[in-house]
PDB file of N, CA and C in Angstrom:
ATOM      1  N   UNK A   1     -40.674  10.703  -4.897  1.00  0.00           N
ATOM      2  CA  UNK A   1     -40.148  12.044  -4.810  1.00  0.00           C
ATOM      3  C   UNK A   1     -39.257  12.282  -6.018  1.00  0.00           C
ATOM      4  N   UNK A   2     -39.358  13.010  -6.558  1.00  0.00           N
ATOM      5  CA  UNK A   2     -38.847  13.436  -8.104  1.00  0.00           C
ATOM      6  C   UNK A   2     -37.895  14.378  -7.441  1.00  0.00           C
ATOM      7  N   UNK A   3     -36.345  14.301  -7.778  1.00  0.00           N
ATOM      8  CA  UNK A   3     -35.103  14.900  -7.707  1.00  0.00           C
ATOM      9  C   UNK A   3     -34.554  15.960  -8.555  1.00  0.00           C
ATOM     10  N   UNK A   4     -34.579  16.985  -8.248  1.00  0.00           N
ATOM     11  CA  UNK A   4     -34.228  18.002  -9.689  1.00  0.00           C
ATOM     12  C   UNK A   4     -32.495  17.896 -10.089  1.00  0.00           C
ATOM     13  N   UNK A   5     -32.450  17.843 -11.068  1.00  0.00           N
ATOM     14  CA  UNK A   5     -31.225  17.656 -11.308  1.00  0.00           C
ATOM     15  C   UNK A   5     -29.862  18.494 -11.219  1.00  0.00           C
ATOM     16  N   UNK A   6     -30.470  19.968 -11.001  1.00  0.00           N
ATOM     17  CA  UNK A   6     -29.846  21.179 -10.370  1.00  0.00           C
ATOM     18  C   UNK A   6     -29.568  21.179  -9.187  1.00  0.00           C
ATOM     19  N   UNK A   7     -29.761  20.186  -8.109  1.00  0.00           N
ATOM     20  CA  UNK A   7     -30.181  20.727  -6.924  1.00  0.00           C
ATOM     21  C   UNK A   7     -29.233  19.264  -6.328  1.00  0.00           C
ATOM     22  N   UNK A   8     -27.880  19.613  -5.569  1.00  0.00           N
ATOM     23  CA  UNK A   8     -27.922  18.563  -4.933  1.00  0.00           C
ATOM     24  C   UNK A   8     -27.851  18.350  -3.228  1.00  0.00           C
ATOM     25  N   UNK A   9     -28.214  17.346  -2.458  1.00  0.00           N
ATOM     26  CA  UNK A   9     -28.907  17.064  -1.200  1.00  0.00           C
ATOM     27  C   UNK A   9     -27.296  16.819  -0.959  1.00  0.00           C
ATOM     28  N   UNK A  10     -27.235  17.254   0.482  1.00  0.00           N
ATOM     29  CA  UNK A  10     -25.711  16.564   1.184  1.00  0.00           C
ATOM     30  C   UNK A  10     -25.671  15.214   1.203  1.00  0.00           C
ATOM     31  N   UNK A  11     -27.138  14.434   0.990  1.00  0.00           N
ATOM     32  CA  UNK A  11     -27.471  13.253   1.735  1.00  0.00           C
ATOM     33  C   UNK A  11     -26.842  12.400   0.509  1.00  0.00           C
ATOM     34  N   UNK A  12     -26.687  13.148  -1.230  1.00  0.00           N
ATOM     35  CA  UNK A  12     -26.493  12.152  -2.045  1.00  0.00           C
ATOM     36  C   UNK A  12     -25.144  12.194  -2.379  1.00  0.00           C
ATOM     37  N   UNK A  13     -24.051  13.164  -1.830  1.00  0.00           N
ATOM     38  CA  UNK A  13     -22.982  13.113  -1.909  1.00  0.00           C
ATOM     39  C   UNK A  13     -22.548  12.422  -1.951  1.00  0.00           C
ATOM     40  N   UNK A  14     -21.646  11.896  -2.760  1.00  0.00           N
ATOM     41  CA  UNK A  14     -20.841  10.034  -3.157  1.00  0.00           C
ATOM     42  C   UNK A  14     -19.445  10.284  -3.014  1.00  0.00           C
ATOM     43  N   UNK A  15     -18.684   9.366  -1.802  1.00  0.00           N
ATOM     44  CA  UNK A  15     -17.436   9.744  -1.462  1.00  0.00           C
ATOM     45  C   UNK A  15     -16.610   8.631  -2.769  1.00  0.00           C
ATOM     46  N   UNK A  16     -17.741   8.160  -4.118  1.00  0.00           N
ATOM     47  CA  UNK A  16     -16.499   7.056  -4.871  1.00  0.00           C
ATOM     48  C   UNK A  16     -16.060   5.657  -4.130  1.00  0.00           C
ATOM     49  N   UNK A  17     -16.431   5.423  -2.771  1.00  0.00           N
ATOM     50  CA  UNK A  17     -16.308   4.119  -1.850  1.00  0.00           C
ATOM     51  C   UNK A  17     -17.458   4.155  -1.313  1.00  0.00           C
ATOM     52  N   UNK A  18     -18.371   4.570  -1.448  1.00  0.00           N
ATOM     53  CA  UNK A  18     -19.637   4.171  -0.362  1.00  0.00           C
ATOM     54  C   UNK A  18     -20.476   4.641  -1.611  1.00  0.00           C
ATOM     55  N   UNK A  19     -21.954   3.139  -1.189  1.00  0.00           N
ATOM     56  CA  UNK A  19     -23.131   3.720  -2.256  1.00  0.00           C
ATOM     57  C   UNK A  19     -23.567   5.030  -2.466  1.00  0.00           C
ATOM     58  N   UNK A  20     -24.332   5.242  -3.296  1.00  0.00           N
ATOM     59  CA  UNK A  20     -24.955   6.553  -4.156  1.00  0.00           C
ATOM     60  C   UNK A  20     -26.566   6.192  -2.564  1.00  0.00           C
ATOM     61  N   UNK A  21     -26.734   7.261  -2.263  1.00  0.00           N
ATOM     62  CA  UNK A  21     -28.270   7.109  -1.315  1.00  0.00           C
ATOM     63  C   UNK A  21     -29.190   7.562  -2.245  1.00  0.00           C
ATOM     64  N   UNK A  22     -28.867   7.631  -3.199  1.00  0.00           N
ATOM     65  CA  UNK A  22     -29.906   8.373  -3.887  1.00  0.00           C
ATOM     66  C   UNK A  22     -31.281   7.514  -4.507  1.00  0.00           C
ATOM     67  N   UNK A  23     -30.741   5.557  -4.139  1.00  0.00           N
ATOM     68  CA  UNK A  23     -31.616   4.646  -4.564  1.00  0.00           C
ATOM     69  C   UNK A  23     -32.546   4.532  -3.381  1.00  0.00           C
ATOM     70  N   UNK A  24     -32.148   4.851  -2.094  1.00  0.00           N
ATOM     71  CA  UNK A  24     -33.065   4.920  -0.823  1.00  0.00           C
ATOM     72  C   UNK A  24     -33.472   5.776  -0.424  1.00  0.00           C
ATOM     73  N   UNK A  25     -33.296   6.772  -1.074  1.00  0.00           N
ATOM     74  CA  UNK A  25     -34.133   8.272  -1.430  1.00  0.00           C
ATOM     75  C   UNK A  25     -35.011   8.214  -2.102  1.00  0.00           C
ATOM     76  N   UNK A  26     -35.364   7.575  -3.213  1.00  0.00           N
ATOM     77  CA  UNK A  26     -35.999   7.291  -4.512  1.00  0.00           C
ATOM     78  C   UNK A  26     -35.607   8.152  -5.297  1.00  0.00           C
ATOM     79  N   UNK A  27     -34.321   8.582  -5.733  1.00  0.00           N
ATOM     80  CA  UNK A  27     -33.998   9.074  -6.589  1.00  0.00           C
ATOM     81  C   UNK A  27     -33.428   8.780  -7.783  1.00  0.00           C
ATOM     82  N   UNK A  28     -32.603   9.038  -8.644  1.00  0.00           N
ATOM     83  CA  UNK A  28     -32.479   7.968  -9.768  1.00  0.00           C
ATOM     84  C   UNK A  28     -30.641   8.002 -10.343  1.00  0.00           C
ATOM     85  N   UNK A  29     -30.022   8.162  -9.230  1.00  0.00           N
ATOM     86  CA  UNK A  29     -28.132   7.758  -9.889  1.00  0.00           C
ATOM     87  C   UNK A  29     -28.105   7.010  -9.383  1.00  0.00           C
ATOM     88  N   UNK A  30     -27.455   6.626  -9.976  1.00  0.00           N
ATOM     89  CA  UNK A  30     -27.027   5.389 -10.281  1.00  0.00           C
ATOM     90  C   UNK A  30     -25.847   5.017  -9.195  1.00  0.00           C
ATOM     91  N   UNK A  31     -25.855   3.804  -8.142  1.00  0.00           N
ATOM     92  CA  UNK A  31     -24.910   3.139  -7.443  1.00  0.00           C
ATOM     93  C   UNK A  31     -22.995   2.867  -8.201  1.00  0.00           C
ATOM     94  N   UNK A  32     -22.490   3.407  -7.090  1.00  0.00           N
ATOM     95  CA  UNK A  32     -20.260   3.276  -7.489  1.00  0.00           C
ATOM     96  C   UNK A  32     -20.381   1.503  -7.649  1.00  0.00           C
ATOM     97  N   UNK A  33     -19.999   1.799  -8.152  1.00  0.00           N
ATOM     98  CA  UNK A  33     -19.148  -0.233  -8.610  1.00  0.00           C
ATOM     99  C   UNK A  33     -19.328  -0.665  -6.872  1.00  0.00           C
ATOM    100  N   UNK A  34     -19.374  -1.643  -6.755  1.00  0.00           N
ATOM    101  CA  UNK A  34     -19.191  -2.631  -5.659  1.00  0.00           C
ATOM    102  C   UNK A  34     -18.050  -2.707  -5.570  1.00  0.00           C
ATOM    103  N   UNK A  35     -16.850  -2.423  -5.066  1.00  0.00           N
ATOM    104  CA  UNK A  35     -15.731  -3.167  -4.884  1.00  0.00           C
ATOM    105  C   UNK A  35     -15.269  -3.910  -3.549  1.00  0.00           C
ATOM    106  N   UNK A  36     -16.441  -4.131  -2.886  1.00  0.00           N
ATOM    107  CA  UNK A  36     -15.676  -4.921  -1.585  1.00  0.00           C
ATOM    108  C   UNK A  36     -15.455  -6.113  -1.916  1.00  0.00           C
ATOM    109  N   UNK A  37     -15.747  -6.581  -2.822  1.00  0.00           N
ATOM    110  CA  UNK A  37     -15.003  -8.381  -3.128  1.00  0.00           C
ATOM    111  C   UNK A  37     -13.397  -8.312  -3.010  1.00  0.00           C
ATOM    112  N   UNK A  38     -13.162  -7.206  -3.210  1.00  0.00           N
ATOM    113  CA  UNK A  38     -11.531  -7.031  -3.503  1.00  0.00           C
ATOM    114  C   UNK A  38     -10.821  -6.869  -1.909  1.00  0.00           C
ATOM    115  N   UNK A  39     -11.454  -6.332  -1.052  1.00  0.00           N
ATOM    116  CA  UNK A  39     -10.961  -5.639   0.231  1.00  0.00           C
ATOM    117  C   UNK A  39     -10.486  -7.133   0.579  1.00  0.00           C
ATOM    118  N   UNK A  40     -10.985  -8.404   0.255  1.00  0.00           N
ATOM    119  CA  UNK A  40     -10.575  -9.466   1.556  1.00  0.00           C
ATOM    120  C   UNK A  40      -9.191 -10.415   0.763  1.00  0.00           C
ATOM    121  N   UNK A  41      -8.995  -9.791  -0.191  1.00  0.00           N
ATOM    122  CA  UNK A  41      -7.938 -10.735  -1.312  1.00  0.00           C
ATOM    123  C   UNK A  41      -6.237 -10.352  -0.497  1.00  0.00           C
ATOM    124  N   UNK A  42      -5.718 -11.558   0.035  1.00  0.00           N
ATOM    125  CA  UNK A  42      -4.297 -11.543   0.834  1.00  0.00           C
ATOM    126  C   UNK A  42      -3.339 -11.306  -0.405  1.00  0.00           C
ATOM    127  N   UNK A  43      -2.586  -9.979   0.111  1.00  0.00           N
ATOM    128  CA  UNK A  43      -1.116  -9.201  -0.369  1.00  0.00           C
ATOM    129  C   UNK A  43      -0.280  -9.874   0.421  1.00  0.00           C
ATOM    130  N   UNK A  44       0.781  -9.693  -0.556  1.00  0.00           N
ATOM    131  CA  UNK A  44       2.165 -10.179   0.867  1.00  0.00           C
ATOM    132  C   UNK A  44       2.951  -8.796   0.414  1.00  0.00           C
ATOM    133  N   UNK A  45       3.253  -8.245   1.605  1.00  0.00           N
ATOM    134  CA  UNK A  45       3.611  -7.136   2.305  1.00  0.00           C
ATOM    135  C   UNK A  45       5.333  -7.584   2.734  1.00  0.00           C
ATOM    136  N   UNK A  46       6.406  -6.954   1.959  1.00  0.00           N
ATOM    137  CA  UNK A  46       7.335  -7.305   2.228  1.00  0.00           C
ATOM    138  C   UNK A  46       8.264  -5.506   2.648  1.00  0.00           C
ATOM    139  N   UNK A  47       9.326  -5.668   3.316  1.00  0.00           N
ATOM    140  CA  UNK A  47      10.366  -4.579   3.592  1.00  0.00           C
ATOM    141  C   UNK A  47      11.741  -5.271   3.509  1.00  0.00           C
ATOM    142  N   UNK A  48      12.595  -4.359   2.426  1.00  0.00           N
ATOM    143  CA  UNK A  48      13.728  -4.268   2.068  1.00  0.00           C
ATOM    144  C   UNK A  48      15.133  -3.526   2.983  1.00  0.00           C
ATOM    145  N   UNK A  49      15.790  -3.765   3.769  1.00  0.00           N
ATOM    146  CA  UNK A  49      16.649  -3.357   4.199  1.00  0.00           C
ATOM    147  C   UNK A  49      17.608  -2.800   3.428  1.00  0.00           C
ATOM    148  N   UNK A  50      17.996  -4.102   2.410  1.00  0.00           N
ATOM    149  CA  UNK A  50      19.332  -3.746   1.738  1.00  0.00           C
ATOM    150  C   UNK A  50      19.243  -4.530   1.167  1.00  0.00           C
ATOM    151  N   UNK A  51      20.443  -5.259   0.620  1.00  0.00           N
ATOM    152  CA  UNK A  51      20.967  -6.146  -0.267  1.00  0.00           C
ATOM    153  C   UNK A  51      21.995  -6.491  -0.308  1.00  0.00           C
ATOM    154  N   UNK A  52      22.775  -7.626  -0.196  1.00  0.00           N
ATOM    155  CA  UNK A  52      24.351  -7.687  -0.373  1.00  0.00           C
ATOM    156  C   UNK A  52      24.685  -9.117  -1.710  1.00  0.00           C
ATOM    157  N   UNK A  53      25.686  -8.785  -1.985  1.00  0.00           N
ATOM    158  CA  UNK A  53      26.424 -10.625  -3.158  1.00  0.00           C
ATOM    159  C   UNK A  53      27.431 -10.735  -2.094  1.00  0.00           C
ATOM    160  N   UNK A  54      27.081 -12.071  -2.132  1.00  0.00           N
ATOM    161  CA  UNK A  54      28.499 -12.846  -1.530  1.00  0.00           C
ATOM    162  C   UNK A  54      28.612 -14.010  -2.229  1.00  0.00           C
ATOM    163  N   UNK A  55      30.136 -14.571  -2.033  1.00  0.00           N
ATOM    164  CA  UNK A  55      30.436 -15.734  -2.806  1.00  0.00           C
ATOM    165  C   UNK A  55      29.598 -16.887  -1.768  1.00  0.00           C
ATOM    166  N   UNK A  56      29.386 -18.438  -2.410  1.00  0.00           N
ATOM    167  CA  UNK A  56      28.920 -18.919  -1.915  1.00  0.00           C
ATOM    168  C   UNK A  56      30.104 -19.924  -0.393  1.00  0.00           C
ATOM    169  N   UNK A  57      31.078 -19.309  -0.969  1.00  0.00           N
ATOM    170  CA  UNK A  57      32.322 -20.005   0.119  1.00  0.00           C
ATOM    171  C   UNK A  57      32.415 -19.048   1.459  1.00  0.00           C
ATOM    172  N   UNK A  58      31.542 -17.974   1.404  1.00  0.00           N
ATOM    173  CA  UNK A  58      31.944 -16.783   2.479  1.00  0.00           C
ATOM    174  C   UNK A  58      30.036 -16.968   2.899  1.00  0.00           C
ATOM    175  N   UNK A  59      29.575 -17.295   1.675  1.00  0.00           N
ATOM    176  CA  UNK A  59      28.362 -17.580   2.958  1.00  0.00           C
ATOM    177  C   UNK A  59      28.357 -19.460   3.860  1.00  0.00           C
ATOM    178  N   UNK A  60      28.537 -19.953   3.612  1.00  0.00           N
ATOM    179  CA  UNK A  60      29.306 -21.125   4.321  1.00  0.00           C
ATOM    180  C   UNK A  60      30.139 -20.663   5.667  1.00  0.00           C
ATOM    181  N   UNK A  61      30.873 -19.858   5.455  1.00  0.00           N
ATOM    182  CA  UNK A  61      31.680 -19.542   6.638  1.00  0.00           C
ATOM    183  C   UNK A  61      30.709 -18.700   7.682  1.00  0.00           C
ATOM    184  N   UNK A  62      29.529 -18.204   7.320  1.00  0.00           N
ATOM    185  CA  UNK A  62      28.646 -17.415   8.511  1.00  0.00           C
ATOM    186  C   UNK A  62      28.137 -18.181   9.391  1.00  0.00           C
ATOM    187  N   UNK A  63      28.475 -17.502  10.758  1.00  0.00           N
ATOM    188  CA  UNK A  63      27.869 -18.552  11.936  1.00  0.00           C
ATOM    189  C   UNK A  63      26.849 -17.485  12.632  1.00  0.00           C
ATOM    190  N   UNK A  64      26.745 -18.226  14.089  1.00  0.00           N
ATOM    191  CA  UNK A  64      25.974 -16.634  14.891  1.00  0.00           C
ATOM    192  C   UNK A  64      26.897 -15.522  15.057  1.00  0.00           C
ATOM    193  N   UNK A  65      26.171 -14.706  14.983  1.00  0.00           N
ATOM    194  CA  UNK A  65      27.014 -12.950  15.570  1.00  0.00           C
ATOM    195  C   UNK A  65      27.459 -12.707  14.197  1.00  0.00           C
ATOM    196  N   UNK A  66      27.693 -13.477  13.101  1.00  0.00           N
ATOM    197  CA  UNK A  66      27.903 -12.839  11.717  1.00  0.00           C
ATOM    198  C   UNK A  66      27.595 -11.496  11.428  1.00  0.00           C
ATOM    199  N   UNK A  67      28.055 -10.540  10.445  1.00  0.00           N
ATOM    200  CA  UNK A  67      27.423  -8.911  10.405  1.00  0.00           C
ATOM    201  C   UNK A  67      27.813  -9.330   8.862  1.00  0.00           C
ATOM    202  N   UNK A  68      26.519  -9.184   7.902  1.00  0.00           N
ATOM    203  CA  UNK A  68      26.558  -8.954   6.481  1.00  0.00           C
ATOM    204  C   UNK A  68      26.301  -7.567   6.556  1.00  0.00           C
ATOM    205  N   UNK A  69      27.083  -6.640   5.544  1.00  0.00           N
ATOM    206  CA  UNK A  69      26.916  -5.887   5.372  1.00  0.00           C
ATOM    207  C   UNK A  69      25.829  -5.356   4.076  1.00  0.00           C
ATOM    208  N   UNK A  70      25.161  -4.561   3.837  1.00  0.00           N
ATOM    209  CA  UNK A  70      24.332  -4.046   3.474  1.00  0.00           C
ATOM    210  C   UNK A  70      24.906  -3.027   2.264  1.00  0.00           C
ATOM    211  N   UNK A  71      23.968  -2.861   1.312  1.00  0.00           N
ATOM    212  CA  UNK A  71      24.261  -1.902   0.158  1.00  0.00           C
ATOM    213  C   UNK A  71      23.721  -0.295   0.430  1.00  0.00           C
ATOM    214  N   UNK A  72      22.721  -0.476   1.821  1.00  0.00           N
ATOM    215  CA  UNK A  72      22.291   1.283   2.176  1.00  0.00           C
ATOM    216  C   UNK A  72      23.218   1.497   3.550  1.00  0.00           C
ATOM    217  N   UNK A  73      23.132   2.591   3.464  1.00  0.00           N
ATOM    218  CA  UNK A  73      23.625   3.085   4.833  1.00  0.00           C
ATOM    219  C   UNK A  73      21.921   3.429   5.898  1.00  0.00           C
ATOM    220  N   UNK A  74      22.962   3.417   7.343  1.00  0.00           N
ATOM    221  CA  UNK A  74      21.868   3.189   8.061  1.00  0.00           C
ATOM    222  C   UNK A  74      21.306   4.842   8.030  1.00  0.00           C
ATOM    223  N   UNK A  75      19.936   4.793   8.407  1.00  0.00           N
ATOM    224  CA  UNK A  75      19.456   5.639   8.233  1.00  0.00           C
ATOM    225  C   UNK A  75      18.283   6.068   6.893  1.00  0.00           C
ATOM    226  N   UNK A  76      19.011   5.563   5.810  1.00  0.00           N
ATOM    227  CA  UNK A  76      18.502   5.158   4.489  1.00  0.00           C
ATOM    228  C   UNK A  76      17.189   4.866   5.165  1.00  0.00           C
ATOM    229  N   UNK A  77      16.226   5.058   3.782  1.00  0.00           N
ATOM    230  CA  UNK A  77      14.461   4.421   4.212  1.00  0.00           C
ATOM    231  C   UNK A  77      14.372   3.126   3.007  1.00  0.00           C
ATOM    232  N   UNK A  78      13.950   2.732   3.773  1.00  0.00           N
ATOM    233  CA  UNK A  78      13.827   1.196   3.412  1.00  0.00           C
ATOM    234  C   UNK A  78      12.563   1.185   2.424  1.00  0.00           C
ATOM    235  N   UNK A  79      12.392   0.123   1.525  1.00  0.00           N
ATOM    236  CA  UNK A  79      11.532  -0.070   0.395  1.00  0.00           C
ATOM    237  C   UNK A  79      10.357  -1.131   0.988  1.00  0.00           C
ATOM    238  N   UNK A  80       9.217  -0.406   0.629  1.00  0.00           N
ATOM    239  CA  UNK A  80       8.029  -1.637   0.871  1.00  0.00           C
ATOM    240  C   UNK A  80       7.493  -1.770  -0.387  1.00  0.00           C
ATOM    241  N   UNK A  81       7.275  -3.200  -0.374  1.00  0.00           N
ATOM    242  CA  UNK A  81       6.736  -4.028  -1.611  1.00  0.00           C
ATOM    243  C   UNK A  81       5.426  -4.750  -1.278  1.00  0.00           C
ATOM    244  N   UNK A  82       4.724  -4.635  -1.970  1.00  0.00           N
ATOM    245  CA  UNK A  82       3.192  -5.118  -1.937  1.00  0.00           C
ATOM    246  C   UNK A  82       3.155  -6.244  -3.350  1.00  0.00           C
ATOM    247  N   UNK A  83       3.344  -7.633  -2.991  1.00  0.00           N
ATOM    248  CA  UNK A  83       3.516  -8.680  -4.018  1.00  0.00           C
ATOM    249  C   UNK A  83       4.485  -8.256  -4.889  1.00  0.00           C
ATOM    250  N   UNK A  84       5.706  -8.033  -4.298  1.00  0.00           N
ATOM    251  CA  UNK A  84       7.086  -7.780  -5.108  1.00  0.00           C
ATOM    252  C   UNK A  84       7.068  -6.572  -5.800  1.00  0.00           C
ATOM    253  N   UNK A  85       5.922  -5.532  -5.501  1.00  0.00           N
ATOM    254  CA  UNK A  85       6.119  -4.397  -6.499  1.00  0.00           C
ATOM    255  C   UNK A  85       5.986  -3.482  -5.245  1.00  0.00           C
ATOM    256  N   UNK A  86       7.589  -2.581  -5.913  1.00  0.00           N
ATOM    257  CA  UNK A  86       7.508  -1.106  -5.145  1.00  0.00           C
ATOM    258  C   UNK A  86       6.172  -0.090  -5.040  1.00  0.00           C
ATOM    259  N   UNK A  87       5.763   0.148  -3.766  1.00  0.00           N
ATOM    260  CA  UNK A  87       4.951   1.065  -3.619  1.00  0.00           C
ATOM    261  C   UNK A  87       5.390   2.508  -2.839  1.00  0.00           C
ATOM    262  N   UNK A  88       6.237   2.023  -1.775  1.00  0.00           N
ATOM    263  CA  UNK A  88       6.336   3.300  -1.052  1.00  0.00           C
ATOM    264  C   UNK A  88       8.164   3.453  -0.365  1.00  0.00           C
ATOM    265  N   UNK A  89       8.185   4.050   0.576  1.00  0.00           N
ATOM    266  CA  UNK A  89       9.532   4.217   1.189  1.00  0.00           C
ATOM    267  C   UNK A  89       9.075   4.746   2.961  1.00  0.00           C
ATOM    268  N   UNK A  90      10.128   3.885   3.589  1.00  0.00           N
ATOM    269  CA  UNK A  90       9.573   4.281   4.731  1.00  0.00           C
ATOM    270  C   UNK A  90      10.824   4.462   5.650  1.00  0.00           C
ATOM    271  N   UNK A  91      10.753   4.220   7.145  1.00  0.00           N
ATOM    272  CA  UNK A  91      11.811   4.056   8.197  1.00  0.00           C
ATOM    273  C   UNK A  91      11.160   3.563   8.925  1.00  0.00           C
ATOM    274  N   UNK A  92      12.284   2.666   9.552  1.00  0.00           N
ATOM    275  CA  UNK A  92      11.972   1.870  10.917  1.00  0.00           C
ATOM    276  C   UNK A  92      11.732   2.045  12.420  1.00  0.00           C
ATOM    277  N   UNK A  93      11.067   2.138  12.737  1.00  0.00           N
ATOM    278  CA  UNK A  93      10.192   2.345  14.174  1.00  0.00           C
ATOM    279  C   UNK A  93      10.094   1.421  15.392  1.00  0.00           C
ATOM    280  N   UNK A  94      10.193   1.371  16.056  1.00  0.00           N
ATOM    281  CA  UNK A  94       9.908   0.380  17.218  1.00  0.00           C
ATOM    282  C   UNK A  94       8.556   0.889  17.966  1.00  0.00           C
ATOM    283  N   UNK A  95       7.554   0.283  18.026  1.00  0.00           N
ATOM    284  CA  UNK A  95       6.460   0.304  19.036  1.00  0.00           C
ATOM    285  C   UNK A  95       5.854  -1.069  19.501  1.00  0.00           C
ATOM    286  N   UNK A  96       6.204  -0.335  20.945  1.00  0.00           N
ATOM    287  CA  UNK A  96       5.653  -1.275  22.141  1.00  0.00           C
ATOM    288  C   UNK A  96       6.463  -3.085  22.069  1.00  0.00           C
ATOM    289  N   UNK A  97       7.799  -2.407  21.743  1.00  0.00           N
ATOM    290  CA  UNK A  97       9.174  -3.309  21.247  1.00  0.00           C
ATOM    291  C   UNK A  97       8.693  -4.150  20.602  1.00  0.00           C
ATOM    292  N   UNK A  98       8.091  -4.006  19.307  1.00  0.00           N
ATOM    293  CA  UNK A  98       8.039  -4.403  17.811  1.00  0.00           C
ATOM    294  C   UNK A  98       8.343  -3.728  16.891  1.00  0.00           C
ATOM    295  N   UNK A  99       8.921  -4.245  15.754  1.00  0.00           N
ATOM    296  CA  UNK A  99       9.463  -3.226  14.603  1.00  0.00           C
ATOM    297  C   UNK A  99       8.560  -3.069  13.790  1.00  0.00           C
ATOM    298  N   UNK A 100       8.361  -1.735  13.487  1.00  0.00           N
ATOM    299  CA  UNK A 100       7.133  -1.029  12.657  1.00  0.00           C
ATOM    300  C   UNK A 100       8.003  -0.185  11.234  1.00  0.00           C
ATOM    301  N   UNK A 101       7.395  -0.179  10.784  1.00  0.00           N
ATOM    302  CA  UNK A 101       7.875   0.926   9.216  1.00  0.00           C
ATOM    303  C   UNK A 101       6.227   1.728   9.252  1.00  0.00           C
ATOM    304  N   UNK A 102       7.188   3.484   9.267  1.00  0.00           N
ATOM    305  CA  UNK A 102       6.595   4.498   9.279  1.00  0.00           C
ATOM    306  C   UNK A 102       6.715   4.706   7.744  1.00  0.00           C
ATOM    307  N   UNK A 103       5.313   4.967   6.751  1.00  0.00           N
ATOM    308  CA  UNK A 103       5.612   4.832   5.782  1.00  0.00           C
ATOM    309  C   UNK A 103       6.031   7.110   5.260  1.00  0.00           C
ATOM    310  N   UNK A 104       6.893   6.994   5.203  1.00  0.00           N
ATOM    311  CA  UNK A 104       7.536   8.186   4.637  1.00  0.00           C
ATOM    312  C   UNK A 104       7.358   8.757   3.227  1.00  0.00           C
ATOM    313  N   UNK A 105       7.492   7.883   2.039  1.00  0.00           N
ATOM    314  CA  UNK A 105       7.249   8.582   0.643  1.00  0.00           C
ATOM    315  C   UNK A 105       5.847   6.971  -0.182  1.00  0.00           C
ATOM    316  N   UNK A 106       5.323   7.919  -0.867  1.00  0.00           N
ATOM    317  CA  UNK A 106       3.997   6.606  -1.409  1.00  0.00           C
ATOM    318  C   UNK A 106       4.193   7.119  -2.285  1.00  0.00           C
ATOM    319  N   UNK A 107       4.618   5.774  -3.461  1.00  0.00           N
ATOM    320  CA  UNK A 107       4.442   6.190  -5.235  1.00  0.00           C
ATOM    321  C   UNK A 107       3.114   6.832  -5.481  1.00  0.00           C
ATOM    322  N   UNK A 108       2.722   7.495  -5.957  1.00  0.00           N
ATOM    323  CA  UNK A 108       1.517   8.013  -6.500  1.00  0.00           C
ATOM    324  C   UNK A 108       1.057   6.854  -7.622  1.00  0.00           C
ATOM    325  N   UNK A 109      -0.185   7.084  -7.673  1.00  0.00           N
ATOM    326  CA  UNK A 109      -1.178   5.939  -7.786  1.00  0.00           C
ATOM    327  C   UNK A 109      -0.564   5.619  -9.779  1.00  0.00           C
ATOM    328  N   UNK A 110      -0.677   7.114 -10.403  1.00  0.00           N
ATOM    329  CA  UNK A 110       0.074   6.016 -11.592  1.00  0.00           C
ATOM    330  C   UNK A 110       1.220   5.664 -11.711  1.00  0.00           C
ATOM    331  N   UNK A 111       2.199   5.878 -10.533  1.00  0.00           N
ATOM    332  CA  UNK A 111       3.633   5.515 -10.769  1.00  0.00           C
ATOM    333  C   UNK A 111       3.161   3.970 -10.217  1.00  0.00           C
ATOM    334  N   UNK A 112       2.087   3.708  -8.995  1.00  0.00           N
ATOM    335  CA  UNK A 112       1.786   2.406  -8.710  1.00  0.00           C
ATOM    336  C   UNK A 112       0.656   1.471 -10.375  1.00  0.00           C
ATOM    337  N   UNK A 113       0.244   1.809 -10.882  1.00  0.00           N
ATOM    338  CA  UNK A 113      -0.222   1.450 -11.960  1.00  0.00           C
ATOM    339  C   UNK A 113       0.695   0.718 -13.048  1.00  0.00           C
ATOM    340  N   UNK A 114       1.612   1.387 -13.411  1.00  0.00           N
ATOM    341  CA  UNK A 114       2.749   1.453 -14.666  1.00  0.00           C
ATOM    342  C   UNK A 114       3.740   0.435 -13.459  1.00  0.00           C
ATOM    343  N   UNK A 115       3.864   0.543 -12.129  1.00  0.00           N
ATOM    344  CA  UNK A 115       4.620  -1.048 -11.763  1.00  0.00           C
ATOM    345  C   UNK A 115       3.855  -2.743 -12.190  1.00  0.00           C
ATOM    346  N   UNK A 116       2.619  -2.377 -12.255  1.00  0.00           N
ATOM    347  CA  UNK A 116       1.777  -3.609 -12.749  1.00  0.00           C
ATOM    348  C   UNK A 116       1.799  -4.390 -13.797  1.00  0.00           C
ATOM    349  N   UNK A 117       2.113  -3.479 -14.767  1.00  0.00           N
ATOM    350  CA  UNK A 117       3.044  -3.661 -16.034  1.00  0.00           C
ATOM    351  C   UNK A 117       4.228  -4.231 -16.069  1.00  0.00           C
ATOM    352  N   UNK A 118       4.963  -4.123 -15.033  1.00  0.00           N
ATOM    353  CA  UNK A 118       6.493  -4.696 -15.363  1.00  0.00           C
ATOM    354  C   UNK A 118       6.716  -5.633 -14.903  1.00  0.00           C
TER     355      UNK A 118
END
């Protein structure tokens, strides 16, 4: 079946993540990159509360019930890091009494690019 090149089928619509149908059509574009080799590669997924300095003689003195204090105030949205690099900003959630982060602000993809770099 010969494909006019004016003319396109809903069927060959390419969402950029899923193949081109247009090779099981018999038509002739060309297949998106393969990228599922990448989907199974382990991130470590970290969340930032805060941050504090203490001397090393005042961390010695912490026992249980200790309260370090923190450099955000509560409420503040906390930083998620994907292999030590900032991606997004979120807040903390509890579901089904586990702590969750609702992700609230996402660097846009070249502010996530230009962190790869640094």
């Amino acid at each position: 079946m010969e494909m006019d090149p004016g003319k396109v089928n809903s069927k060959e619509i390419n969402t950029g993540t899923e193949k081109s149908r247009a090779s099981s059509e018999g038509g002739s574009l060309k297949e998106s990159p393969n990228l599922d080799f990448v989907l199974d590669i382990p991130l470590e997924i970290s969340v930032e509360l805060g941050r504090a300095k203490m001397l090393i003689s005042d961390l010695l003195q912490l026992g249980q019930g200790s309260v370090i204090e923190l450099n955000k105030l509560a409420g503040e949205p906390v930083e998620i890091f994907v292999n030590q690099k900032l991606i997004a900003r979120g807040e903390v959630v509890v579901v089904n009494d586990k702590f969750g982060i609702k992700m609230t602000d996402i660097l846009s993809p070249m502010e996530r690019v230009k962190q790869l770099g640094s």
